[in-house]
PDB file of N, CA and C in Angstrom:
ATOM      1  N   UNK A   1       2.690 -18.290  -8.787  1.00  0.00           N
ATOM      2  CA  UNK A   1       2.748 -19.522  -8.032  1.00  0.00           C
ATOM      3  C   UNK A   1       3.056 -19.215  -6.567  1.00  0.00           C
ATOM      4  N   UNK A   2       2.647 -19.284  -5.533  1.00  0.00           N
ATOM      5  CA  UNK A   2       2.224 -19.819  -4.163  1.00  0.00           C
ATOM      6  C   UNK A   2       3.185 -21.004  -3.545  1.00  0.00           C
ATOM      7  N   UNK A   3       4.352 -20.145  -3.162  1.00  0.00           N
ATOM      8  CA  UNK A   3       5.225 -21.401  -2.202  1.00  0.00           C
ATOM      9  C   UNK A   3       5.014 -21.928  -1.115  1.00  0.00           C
ATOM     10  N   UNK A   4       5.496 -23.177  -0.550  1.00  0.00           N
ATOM     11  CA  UNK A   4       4.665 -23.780   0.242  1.00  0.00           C
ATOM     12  C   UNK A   4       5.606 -24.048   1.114  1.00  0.00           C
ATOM     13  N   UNK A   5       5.521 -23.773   1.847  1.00  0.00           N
ATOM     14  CA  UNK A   5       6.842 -24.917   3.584  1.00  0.00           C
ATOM     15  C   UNK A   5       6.336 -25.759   4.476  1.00  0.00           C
ATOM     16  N   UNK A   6       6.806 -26.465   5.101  1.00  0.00           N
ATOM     17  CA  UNK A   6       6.413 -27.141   6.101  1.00  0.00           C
ATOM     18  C   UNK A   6       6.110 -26.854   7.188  1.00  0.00           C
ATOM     19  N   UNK A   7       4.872 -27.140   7.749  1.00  0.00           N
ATOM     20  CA  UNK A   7       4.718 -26.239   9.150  1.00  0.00           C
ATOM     21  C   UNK A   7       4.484 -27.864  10.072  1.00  0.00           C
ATOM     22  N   UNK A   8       5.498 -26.918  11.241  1.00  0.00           N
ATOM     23  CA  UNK A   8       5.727 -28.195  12.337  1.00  0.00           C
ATOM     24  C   UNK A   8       5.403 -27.354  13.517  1.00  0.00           C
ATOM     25  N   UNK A   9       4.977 -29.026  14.615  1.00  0.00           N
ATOM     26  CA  UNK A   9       4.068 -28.170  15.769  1.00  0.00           C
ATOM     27  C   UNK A   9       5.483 -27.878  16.616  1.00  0.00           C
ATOM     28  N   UNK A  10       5.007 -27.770  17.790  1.00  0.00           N
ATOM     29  CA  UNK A  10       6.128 -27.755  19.043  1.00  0.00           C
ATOM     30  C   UNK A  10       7.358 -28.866  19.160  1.00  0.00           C
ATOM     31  N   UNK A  11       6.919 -29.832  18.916  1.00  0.00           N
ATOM     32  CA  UNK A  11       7.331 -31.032  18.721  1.00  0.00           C
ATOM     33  C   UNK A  11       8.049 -31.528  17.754  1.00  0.00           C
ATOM     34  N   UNK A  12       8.059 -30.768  16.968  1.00  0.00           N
ATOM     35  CA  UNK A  12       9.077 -30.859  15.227  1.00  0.00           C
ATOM     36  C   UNK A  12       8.885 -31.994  14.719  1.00  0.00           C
ATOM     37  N   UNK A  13       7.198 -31.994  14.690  1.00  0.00           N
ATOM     38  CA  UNK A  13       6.198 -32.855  13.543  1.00  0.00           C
ATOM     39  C   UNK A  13       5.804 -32.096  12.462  1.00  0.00           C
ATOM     40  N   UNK A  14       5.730 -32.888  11.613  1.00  0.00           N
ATOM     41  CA  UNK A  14       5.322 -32.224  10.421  1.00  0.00           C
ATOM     42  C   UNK A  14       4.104 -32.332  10.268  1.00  0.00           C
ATOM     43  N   UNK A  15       3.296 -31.478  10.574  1.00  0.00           N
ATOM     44  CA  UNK A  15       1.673 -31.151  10.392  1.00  0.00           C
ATOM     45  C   UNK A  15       1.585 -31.394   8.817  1.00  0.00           C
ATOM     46  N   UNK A  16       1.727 -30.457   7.818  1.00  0.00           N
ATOM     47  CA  UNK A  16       1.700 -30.471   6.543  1.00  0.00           C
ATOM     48  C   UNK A  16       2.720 -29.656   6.161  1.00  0.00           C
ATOM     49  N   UNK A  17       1.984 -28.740   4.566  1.00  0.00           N
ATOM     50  CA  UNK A  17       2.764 -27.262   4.245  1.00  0.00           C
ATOM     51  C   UNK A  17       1.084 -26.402   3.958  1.00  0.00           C
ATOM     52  N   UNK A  18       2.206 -25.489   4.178  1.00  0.00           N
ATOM     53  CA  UNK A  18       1.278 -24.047   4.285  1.00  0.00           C
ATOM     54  C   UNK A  18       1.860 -22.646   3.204  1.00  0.00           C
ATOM     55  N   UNK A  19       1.383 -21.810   3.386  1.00  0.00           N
ATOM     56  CA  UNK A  19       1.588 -21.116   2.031  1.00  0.00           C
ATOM     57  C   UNK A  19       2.836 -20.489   2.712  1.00  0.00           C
ATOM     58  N   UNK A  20       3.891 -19.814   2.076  1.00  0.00           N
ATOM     59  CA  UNK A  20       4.693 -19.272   2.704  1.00  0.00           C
ATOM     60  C   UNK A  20       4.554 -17.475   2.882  1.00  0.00           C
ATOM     61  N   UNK A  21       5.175 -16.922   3.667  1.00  0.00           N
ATOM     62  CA  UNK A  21       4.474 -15.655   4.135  1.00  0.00           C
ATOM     63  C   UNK A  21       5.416 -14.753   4.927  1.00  0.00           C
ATOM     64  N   UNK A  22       6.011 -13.484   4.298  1.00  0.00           N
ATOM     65  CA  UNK A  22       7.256 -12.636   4.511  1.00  0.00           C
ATOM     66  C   UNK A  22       6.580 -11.207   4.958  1.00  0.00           C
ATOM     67  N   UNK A  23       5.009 -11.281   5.781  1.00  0.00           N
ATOM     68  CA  UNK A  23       4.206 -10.220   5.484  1.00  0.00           C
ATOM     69  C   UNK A  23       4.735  -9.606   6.810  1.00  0.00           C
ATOM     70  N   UNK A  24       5.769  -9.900   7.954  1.00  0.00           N
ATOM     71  CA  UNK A  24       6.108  -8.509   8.714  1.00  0.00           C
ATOM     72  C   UNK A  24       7.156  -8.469   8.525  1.00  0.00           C
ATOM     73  N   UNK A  25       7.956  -8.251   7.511  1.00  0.00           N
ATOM     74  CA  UNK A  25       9.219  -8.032   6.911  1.00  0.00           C
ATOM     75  C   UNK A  25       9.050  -6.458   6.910  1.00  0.00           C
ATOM     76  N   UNK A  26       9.843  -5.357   7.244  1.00  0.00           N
ATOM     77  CA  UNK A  26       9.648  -4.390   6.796  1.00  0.00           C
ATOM     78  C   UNK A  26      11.130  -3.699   5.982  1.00  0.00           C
ATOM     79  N   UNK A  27      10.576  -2.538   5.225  1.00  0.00           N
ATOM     80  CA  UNK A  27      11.663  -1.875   4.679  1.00  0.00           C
ATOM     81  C   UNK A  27      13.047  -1.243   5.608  1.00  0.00           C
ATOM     82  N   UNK A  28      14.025  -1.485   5.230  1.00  0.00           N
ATOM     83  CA  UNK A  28      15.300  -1.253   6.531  1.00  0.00           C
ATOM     84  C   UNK A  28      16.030  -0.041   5.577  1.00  0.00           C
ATOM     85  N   UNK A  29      15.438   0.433   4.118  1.00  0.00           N
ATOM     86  CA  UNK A  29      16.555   1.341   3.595  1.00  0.00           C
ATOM     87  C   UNK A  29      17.359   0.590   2.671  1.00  0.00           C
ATOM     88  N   UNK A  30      17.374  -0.528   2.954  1.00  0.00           N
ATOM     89  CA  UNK A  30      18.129  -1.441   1.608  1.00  0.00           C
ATOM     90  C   UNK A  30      17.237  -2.950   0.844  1.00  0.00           C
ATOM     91  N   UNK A  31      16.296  -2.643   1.889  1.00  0.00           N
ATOM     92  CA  UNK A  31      15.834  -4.450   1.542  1.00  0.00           C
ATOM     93  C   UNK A  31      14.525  -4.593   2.658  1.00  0.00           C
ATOM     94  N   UNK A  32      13.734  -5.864   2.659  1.00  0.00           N
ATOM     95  CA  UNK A  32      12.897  -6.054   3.045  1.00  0.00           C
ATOM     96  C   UNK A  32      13.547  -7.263   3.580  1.00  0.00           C
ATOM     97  N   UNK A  33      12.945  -6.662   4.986  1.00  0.00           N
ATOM     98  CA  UNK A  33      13.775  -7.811   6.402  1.00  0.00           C
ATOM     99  C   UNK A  33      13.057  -8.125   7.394  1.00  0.00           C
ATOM    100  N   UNK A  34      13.425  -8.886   8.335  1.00  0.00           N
ATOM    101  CA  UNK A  34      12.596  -8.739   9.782  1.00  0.00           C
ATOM    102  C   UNK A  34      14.288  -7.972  10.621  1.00  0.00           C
ATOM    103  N   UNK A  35      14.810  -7.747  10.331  1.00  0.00           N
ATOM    104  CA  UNK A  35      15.738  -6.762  11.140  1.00  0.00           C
ATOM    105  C   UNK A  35      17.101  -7.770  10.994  1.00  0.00           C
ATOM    106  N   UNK A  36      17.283  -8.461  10.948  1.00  0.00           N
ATOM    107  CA  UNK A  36      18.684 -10.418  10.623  1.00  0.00           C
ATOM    108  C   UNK A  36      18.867 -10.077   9.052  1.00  0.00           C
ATOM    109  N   UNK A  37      19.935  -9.524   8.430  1.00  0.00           N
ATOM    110  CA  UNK A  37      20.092  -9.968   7.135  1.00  0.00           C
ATOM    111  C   UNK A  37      19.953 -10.930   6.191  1.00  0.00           C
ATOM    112  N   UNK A  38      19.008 -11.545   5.396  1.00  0.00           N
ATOM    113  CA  UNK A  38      18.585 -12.516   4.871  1.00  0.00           C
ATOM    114  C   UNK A  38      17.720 -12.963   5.255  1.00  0.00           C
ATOM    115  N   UNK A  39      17.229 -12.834   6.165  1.00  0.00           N
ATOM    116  CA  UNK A  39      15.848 -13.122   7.244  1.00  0.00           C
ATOM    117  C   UNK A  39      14.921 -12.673   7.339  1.00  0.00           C
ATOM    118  N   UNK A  40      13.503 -13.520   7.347  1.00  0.00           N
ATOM    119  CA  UNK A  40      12.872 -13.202   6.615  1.00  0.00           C
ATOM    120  C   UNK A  40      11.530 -13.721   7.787  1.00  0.00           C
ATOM    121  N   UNK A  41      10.219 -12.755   8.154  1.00  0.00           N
ATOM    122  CA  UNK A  41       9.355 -13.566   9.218  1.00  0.00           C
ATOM    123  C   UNK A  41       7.915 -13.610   8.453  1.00  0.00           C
ATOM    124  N   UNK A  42       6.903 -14.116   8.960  1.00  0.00           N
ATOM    125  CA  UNK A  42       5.744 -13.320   8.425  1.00  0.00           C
ATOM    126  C   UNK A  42       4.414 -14.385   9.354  1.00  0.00           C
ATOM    127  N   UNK A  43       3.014 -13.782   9.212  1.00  0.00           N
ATOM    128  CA  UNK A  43       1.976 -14.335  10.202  1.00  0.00           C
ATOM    129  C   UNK A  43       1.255 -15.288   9.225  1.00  0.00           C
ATOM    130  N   UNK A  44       0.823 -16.228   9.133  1.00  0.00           N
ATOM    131  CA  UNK A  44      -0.496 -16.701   8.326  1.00  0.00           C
ATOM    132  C   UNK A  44      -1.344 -17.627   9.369  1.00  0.00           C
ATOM    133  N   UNK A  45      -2.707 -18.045   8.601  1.00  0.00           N
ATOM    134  CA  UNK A  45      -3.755 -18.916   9.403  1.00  0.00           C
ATOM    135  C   UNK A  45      -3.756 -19.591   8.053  1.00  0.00           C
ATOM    136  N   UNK A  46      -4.390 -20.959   8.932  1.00  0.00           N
ATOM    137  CA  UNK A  46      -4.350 -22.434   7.943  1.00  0.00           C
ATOM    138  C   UNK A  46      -5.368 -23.082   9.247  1.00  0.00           C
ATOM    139  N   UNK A  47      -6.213 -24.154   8.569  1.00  0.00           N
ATOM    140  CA  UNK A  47      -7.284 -24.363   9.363  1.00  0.00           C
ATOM    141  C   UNK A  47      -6.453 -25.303  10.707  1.00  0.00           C
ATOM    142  N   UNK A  48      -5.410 -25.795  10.759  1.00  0.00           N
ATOM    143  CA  UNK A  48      -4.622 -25.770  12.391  1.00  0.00           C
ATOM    144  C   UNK A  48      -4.793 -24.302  13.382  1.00  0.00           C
ATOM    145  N   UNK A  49      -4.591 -23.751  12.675  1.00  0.00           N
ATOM    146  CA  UNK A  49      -4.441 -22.092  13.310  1.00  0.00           C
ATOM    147  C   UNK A  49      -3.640 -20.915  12.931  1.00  0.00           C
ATOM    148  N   UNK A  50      -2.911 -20.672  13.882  1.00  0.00           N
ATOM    149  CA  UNK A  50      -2.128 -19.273  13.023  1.00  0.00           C
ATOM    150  C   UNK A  50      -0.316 -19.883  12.787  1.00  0.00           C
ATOM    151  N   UNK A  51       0.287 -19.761  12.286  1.00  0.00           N
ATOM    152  CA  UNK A  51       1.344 -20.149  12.190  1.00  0.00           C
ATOM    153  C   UNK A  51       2.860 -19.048  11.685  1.00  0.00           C
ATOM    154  N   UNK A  52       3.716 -19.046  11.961  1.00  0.00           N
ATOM    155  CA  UNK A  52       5.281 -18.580  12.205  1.00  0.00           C
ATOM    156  C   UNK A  52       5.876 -18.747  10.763  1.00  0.00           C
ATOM    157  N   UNK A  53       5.985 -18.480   9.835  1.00  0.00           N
ATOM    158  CA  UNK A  53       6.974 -18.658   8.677  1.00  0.00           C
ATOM    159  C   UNK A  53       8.191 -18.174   9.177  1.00  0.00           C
ATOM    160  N   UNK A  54       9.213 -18.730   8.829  1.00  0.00           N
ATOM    161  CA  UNK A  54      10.635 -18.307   9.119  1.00  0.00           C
ATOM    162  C   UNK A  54      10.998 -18.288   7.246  1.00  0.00           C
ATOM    163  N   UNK A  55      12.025 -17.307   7.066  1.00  0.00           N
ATOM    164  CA  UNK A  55      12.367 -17.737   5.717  1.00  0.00           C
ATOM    165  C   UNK A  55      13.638 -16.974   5.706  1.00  0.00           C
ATOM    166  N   UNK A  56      14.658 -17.174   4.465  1.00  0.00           N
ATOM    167  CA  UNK A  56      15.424 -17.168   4.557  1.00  0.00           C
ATOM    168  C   UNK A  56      16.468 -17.082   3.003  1.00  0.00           C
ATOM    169  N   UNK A  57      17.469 -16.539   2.935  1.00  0.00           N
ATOM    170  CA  UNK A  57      17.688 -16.502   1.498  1.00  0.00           C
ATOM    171  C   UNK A  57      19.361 -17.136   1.779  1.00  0.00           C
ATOM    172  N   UNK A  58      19.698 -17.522   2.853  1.00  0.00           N
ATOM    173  CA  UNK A  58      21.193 -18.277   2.899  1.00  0.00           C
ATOM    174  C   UNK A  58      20.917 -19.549   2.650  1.00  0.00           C
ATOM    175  N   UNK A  59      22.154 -19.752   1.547  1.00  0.00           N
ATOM    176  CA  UNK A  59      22.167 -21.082   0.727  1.00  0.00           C
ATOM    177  C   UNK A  59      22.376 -22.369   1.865  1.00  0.00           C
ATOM    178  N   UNK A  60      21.723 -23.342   1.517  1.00  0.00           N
ATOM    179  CA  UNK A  60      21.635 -24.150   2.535  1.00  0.00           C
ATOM    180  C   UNK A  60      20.985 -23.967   3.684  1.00  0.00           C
ATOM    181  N   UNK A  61      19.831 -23.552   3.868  1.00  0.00           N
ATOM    182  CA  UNK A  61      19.089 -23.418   4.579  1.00  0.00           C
ATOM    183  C   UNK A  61      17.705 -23.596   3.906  1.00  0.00           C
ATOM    184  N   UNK A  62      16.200 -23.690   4.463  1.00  0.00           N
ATOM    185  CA  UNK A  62      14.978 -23.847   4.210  1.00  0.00           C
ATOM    186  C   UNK A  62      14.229 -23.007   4.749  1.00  0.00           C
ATOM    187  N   UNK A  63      13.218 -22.253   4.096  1.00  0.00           N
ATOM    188  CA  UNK A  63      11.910 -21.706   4.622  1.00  0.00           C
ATOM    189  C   UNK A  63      11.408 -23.052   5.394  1.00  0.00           C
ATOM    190  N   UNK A  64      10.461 -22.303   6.914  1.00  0.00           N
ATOM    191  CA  UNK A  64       9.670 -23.322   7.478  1.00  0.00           C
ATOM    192  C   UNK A  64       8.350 -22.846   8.187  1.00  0.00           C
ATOM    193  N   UNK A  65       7.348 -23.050   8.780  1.00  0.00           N
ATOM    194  CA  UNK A  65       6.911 -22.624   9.653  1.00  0.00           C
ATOM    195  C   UNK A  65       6.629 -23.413  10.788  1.00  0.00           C
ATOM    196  N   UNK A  66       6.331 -22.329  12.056  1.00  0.00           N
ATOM    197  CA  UNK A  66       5.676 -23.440  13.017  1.00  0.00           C
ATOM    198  C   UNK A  66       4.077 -23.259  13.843  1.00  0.00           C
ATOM    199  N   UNK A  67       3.608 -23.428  13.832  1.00  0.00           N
ATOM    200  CA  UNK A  67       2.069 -23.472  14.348  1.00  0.00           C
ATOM    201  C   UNK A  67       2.702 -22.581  15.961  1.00  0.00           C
ATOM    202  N   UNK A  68       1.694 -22.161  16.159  1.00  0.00           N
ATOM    203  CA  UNK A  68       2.056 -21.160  17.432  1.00  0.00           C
ATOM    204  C   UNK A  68       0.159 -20.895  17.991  1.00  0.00           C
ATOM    205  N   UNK A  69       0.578 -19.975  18.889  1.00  0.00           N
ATOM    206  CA  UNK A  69      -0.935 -19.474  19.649  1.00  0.00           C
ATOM    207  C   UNK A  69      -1.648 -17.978  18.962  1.00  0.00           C
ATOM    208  N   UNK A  70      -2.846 -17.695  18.985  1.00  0.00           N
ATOM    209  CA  UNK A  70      -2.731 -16.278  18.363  1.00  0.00           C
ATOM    210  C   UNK A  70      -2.286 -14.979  19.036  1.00  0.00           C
ATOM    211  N   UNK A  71      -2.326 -15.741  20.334  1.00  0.00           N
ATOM    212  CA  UNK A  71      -1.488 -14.456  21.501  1.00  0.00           C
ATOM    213  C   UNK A  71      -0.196 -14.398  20.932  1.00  0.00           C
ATOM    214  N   UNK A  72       0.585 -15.172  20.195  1.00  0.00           N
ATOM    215  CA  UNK A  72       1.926 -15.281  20.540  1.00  0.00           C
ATOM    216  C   UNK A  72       2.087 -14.343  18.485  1.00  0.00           C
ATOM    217  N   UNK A  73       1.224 -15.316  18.257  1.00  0.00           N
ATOM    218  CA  UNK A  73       1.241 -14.199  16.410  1.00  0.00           C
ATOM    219  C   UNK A  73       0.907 -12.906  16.724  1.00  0.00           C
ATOM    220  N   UNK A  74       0.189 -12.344  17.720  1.00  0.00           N
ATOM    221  CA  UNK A  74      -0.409 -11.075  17.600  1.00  0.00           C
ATOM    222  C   UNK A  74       0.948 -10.345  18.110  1.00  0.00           C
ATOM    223  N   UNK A  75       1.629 -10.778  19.569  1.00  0.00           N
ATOM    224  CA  UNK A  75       2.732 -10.405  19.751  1.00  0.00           C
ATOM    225  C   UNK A  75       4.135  -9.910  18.900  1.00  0.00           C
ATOM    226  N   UNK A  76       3.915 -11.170  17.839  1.00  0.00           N
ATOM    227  CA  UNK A  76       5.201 -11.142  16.945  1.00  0.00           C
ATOM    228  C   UNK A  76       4.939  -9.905  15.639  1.00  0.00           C
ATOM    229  N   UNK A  77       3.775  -9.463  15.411  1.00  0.00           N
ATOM    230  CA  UNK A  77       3.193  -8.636  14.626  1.00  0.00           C
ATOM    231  C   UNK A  77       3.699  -7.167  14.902  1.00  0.00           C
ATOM    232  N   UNK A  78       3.134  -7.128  16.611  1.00  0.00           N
ATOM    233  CA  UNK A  78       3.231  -5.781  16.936  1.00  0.00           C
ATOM    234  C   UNK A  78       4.755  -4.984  17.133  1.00  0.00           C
ATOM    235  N   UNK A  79       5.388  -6.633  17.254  1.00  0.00           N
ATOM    236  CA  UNK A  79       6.883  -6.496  17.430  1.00  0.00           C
ATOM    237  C   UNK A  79       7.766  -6.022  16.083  1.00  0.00           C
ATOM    238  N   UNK A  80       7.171  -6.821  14.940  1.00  0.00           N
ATOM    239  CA  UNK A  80       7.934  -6.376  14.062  1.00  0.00           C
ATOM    240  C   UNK A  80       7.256  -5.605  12.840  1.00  0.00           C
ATOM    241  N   UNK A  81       6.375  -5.623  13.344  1.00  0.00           N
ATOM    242  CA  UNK A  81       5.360  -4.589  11.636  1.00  0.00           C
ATOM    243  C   UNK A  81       3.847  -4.042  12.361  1.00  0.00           C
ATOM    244  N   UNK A  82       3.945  -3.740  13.352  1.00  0.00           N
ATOM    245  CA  UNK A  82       2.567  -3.180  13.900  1.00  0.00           C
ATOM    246  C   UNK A  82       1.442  -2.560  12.784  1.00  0.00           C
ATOM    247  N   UNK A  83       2.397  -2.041  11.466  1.00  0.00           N
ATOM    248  CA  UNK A  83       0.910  -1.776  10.771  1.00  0.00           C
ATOM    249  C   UNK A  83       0.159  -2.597  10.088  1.00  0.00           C
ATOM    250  N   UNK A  84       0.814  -3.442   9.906  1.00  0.00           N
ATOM    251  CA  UNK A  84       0.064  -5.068   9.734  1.00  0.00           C
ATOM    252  C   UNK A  84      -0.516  -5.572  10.132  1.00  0.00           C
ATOM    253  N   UNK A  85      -1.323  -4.795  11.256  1.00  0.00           N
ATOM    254  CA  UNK A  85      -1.815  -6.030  12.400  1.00  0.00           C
ATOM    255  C   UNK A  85      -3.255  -5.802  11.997  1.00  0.00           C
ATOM    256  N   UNK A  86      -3.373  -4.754  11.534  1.00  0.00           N
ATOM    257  CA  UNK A  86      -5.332  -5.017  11.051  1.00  0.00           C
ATOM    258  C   UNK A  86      -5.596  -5.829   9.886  1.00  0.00           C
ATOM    259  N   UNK A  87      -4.360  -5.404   9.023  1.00  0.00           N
ATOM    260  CA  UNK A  87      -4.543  -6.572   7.737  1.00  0.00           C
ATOM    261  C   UNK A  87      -4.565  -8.139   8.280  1.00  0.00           C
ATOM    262  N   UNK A  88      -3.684  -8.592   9.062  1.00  0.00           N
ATOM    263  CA  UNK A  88      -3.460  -9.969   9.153  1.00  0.00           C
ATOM    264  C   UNK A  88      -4.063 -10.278   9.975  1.00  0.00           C
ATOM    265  N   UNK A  89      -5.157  -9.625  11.362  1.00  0.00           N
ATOM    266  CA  UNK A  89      -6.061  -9.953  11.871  1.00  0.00           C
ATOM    267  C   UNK A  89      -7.446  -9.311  11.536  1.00  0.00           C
ATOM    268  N   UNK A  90      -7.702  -9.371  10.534  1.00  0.00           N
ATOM    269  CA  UNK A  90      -8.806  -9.059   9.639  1.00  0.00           C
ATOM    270  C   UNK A  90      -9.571  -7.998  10.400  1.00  0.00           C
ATOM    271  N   UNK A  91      -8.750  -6.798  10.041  1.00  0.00           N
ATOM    272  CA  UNK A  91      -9.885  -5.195  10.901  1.00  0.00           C
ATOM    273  C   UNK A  91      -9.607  -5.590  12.171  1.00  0.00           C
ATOM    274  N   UNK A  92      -9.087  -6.309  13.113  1.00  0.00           N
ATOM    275  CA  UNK A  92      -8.913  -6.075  14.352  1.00  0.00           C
ATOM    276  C   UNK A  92      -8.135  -4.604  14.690  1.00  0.00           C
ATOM    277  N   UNK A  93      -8.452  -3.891  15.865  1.00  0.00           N
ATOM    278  CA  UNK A  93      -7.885  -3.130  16.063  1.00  0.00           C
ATOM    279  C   UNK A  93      -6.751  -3.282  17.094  1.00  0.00           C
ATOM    280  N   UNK A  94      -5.492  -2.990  17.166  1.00  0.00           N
ATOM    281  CA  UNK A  94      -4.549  -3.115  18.096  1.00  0.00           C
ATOM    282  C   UNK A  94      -4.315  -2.741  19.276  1.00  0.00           C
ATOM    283  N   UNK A  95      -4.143  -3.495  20.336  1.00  0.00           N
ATOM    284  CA  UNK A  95      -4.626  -2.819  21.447  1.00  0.00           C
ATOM    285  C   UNK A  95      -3.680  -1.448  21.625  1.00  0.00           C
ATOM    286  N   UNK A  96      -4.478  -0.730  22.422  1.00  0.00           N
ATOM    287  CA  UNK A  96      -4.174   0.485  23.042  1.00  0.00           C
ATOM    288  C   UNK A  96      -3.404   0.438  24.609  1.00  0.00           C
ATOM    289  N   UNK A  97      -2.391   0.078  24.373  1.00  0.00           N
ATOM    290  CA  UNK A  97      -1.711   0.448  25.821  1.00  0.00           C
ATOM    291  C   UNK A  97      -1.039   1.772  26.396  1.00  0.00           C
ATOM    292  N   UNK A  98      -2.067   2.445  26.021  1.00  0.00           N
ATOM    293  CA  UNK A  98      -2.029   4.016  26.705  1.00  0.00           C
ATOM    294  C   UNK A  98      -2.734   3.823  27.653  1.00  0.00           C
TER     295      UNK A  98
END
């Protein structure tokens, strides 16, 4: 089963839900993180566009996402899981800033 969150624009509207998505989480040696203990990031597209999952495993709190730009997903990729970035931009190659 396929969990779902709410993805909100800039504006903290609720567009819909979208699938939820922990895909630049990487291994830290104890756990799968975005680097925040319990914290949790990842990239997806939904026909709005590309969108931000936030997630999270502290009680009282909610997975969410938010719709964003693809400059700003490609950014957050390279930042926290660069080898992800061909998977989640389908064979794109990453730029070369050499």
């Amino acid at each position: 089963m396929t969990r779902k969150v709410p993805l909100y624009d800039h504006k903290d509207k609720v567009l819909g839900v979208v699938n939820y998505t922990a895909n630049l989480d990487f291994w830290d040696g104890h756990d799968h993180s975005s680097g925040v203990p319990g914290e949790h990031i990842g990239i997806g597209k939904c026909q709005k566009g590309w969108y931000v999952c936030h997630g999270t495993q502290w009680e009282g709190r909610k997975g969410h996402a938010r719709l964003v730009t693809e400059e700003f997903a490609k950014q957050l990729c390279l930042k926290y899981n660069p080898e992800m970035y061909q998977e989640i931009f389908f064979g794109e190659e990453p730029p070369d800033l050499m």
